[in-house]
Protein backbone atom coordinates (compact mmCIF):
# COMPACT_ATOMS: atom_id res chain seq x y z
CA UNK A 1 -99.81 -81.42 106.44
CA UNK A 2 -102.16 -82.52 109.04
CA UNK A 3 -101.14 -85.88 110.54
CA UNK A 4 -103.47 -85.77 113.41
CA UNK A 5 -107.17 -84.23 113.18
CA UNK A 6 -108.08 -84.62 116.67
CA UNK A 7 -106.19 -85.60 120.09
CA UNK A 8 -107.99 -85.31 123.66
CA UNK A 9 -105.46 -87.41 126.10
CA UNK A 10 -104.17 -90.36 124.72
CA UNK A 11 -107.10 -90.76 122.13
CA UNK A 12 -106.16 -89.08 118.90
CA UNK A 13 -108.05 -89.12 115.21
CA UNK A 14 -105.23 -89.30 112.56
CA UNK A 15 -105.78 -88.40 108.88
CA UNK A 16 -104.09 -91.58 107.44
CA UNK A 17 -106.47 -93.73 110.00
CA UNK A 18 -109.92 -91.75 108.80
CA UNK A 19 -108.42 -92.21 105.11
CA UNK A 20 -107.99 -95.70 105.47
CA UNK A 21 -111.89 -95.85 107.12
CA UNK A 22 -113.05 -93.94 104.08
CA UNK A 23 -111.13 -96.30 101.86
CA UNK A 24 -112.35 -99.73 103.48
CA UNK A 25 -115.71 -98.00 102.96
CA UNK A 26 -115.77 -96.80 99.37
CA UNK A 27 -114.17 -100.25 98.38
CA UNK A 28 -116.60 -102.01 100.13
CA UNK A 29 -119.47 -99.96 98.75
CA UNK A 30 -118.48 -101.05 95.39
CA UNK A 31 -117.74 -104.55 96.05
CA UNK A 32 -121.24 -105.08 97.22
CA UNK A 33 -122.17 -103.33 93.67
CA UNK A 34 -120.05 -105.58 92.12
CA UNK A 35 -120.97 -108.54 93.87
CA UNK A 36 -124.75 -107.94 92.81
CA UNK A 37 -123.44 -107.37 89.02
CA UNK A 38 -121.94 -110.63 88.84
CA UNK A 39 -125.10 -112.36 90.46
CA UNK A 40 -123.21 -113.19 93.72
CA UNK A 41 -124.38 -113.35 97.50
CA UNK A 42 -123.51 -109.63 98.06
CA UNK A 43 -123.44 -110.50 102.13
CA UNK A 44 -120.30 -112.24 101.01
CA UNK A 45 -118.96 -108.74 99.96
CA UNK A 46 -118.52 -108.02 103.97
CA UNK A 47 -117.05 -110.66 104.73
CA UNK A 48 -114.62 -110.20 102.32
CA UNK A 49 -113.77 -106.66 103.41
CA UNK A 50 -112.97 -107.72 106.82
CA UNK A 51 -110.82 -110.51 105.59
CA UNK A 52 -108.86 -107.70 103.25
CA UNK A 53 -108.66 -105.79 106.12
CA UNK A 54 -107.23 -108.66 108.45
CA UNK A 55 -104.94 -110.10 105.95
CA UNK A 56 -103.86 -106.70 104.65
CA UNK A 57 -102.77 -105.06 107.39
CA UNK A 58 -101.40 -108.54 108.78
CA UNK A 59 -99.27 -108.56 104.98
CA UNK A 60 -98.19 -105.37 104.98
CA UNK A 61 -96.83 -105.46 108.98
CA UNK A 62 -95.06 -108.95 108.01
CA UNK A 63 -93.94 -107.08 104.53
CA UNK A 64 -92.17 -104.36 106.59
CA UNK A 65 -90.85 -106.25 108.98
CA UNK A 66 -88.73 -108.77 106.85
CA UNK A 67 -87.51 -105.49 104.27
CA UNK A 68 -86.01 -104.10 107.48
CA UNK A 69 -85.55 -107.18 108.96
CA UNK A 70 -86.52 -105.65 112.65
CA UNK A 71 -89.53 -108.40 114.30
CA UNK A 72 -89.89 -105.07 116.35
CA UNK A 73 -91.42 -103.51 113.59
CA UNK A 74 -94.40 -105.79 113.82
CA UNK A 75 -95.91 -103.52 116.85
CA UNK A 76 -94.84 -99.90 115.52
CA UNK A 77 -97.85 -97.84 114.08
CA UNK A 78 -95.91 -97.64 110.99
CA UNK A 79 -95.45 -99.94 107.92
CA UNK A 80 -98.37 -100.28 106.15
CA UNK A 81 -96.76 -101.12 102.73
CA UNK A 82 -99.08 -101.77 99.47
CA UNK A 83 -97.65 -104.97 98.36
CA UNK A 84 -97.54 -106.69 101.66
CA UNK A 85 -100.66 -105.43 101.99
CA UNK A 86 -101.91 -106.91 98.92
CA UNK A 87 -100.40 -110.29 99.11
CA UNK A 88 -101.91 -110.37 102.63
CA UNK A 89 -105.37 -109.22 101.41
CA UNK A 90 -105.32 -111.41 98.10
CA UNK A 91 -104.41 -114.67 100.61
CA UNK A 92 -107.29 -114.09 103.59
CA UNK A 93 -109.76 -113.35 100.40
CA UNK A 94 -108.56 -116.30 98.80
CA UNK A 95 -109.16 -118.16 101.44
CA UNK A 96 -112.65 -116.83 102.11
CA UNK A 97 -113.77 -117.67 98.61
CA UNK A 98 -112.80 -120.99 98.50
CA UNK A 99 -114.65 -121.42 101.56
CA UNK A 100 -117.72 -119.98 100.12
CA UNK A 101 -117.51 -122.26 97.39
CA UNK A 102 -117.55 -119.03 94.72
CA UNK A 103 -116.35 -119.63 91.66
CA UNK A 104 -112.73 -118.06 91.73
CA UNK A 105 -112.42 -115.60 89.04
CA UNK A 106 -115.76 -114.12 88.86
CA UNK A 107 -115.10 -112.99 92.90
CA UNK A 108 -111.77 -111.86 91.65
CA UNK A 109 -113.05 -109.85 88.62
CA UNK A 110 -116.09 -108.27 91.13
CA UNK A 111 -113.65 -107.91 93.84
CA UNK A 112 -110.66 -105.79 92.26
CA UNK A 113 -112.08 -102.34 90.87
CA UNK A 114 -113.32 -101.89 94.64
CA UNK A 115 -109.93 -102.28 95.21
CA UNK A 116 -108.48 -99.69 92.91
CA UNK A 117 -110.91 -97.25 94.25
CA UNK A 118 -109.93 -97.76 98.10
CA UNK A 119 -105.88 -97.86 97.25
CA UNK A 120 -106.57 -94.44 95.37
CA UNK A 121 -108.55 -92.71 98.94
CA UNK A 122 -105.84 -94.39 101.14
CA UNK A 123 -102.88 -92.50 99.26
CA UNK A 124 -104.64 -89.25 99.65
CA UNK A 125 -104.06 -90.28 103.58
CA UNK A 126 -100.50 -90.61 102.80
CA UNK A 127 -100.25 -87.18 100.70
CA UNK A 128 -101.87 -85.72 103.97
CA UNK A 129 -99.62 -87.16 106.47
CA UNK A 130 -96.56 -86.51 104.65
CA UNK A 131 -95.68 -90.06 104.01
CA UNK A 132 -94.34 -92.21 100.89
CA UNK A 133 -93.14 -89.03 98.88
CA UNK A 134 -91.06 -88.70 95.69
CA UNK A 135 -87.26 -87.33 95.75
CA UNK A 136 -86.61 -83.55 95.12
CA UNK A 137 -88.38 -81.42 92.14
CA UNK A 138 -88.17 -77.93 91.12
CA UNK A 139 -91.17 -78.19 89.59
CA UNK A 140 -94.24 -76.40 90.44
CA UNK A 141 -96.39 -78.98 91.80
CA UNK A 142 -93.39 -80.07 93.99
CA UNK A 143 -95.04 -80.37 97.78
CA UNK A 144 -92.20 -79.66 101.25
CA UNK A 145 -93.62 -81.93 103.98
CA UNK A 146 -92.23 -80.11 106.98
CA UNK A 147 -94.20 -82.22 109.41
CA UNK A 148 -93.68 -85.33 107.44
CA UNK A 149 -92.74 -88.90 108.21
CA UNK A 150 -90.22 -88.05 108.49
CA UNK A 151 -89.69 -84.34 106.59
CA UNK A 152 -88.50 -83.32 103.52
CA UNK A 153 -84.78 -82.26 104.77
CA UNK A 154 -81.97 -82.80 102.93
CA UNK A 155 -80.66 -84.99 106.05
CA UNK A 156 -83.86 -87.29 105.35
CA UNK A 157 -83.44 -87.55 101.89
CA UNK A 158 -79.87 -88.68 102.02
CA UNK A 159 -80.86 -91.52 104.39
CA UNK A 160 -83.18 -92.53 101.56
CA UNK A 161 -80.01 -92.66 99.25
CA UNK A 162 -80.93 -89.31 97.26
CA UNK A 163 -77.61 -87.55 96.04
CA UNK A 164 -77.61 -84.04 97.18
CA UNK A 165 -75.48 -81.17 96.65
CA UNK A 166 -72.80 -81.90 99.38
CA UNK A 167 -73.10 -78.48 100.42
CA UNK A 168 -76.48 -78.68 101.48
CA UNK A 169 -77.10 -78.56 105.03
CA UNK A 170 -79.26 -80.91 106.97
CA UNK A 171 -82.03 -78.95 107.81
CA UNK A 172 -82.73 -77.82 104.40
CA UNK A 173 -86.17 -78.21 103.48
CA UNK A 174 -87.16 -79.39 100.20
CA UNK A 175 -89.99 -79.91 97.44
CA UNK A 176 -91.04 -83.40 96.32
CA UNK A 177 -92.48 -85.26 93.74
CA UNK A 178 -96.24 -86.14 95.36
CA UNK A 179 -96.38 -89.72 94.51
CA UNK A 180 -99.03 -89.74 97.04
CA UNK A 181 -101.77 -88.02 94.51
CA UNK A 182 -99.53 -89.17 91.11
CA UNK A 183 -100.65 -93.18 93.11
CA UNK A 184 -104.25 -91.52 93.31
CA UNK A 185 -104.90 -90.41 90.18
CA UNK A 186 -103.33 -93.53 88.54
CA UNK A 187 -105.09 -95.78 90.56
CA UNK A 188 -108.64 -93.68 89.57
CA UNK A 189 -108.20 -94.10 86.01
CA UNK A 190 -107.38 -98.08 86.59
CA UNK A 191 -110.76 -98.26 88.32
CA UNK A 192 -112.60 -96.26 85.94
CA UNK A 193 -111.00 -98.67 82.77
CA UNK A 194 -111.74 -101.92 85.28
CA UNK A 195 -115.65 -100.77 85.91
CA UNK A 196 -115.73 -99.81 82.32
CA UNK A 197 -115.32 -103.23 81.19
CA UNK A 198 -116.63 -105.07 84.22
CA UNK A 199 -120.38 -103.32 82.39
CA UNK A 200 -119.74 -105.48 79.21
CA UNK A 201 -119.77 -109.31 78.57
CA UNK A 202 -116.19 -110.67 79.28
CA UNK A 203 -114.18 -113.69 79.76
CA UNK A 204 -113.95 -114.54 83.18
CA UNK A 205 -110.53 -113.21 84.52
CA UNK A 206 -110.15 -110.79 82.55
CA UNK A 207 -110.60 -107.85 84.97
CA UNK A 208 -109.01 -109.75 87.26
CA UNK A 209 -105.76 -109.69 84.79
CA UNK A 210 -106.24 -106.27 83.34
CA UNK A 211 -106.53 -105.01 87.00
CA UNK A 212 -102.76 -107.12 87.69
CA UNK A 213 -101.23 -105.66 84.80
CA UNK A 214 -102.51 -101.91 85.21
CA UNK A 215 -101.47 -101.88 88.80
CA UNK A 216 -98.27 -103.25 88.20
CA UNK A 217 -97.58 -100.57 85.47
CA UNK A 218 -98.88 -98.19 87.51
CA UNK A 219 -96.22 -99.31 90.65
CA UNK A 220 -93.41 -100.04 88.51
CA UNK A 221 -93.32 -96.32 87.20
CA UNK A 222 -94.15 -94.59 90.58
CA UNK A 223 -91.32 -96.36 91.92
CA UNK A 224 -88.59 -94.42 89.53
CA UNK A 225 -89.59 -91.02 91.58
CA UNK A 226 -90.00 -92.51 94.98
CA UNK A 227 -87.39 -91.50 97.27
CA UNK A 228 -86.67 -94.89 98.73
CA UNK A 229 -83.81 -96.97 100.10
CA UNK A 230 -84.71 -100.74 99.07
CA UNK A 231 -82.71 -100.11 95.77
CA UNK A 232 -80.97 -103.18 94.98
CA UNK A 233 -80.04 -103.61 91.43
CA UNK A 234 -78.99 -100.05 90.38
CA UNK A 235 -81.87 -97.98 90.21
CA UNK A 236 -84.41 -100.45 90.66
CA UNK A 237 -86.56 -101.30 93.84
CA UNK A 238 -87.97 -104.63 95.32
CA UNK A 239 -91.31 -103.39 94.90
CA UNK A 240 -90.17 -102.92 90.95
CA UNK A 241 -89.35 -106.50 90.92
CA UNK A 242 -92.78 -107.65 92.42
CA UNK A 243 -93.90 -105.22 89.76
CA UNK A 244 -92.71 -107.30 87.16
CA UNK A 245 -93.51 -110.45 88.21
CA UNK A 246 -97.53 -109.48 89.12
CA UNK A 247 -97.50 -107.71 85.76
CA UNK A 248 -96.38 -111.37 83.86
CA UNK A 249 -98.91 -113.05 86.16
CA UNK A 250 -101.84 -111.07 84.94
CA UNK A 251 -99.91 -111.64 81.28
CA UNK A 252 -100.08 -115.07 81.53
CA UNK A 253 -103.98 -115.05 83.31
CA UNK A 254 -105.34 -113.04 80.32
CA UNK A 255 -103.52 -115.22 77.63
CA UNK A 256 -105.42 -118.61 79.56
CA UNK A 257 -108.29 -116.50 79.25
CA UNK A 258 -108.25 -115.94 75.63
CA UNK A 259 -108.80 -119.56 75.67
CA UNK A 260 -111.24 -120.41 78.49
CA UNK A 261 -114.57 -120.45 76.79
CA UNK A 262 -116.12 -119.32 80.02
CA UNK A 263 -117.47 -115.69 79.60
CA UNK A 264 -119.50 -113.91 82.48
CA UNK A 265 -123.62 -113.53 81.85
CA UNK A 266 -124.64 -110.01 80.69
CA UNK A 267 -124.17 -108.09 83.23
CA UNK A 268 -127.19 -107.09 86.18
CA UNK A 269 -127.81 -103.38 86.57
CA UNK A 270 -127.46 -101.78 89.76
């Protein structure tokens, strides 16, 4: 893997940083797309990627912090976790669009396949840095993170909470699931059903609520190969359980949809 792509001194380029750039980027390229679509003020579509970016990485610090319940963790370059991230995100954008005095839903459904797109680039970041992988595989595609954070080793692993052959030692090196790229290509084909529908006449909401639901699915089945240690109910994760209850929030958004009259203009070419 290649954690760092340049270092002179103190000043060093790492691949998950210039990921997350390209992300920001790509997600804000298509909001302002979007934005245009759905006849909105596409300088809003900046401001609204600055405010994901504030509130995200604010969320996903706070996120961290409380699941390892260390304040310390706050100021430590790692942490970045998705849902923390999104609440965080999904609260400063809120904010912003109430602000704007945009009408809620039709920011949401412009807003969210930018959003698949950028979560898909960012994991590629994590593939590269050896970070968020699956448990052990003997599969082909299994990837060994030698320089990971932190490695592959069977010593690693166990701290997760993997069972491994007793026998095992430590330093043992070993192939993963890459849940990095199975979160990418998910997260692609989300975006490419979202902007597939976002090109038709729809209810308004309704991206916003397909978008809660795929991503949910998407999390919820990840999680069963990720070699984590937040298990708390049997096999099951606290990012399962915010699974579940995002996936019955976009649920119960589409059902009010089926009955909100309001359906977005043909949609503007760009």
């Amino acid at each position: 893997m290649y954690p760092t792509l340049f270092k002179y001194g103190s000043f060093e380029i790492t691949t998950f940083g210039l990921f997350m750039f390209f992300a920001f980027v790509a997600a804000g390229w298509v909001l302002a797309r979007e934005f245009r679509r759905y006849r909105l003020d596409p300088d809003v579509a900046s401001s609204m990627v600055v405010a994901a970016a504030v509130g995200g990485i604010l969320g996903a610090k706070i996120y961290y912090a409380i699941l390892f319940r260390d304040i310390n963790l706050l100021f430590s370059r790692s942490g970045l976790v998705w849902y923390g991230g999104l609440i965080g995100g999904f609260i400063a954008c809120s904010l912003l669009i109430r602000s704007k005095k945009i009408n809620y839903l039709t920011a949401t459904d412009a807003t969210v396949p930018g959003l698949a797109l950028g979560y898909a680039i960012g994991r590629v970041g994590c593939f590269l840095v050896g970070d968020d992988y699956g448990r052990p595989t003997t599969a082909a595609f299994g990837v060994a993170f030698p320089k990971g954070a932190p490695p592959t080793t069977a010593a690693s692993l166990r701290e997760f909470g993997v069972r491994l052959d007793p026998s095992l030692p430590d330093d043992t090196l070993l192939r993963v699931h890459p849940t990095q790229l199975y979160e990418t290509a998910g997260s692609l084909v989300i975006f490419a059903i979202l902007m597939w529908l976002v090109r038709r006449p729809h209810r308004r909401g309704r991206v916003f609520a397909l978008f809660l639901m795929l991503a949910s699915i998407e999390r919820f089945l990840v999680e069963i190969l990720r070699a984590k240690d937040d298990r708390f109910l049997g096999p099951f994760t606290i990012a399962q359980l915010i699974s579940v209850l995002i996936f019955m929030a976009g649920v119960a958004l589409w059902a009010w949809t089926s009955r909100n009259e309001e359906v977005h203009p043909a949609p503007l070419p760009v």
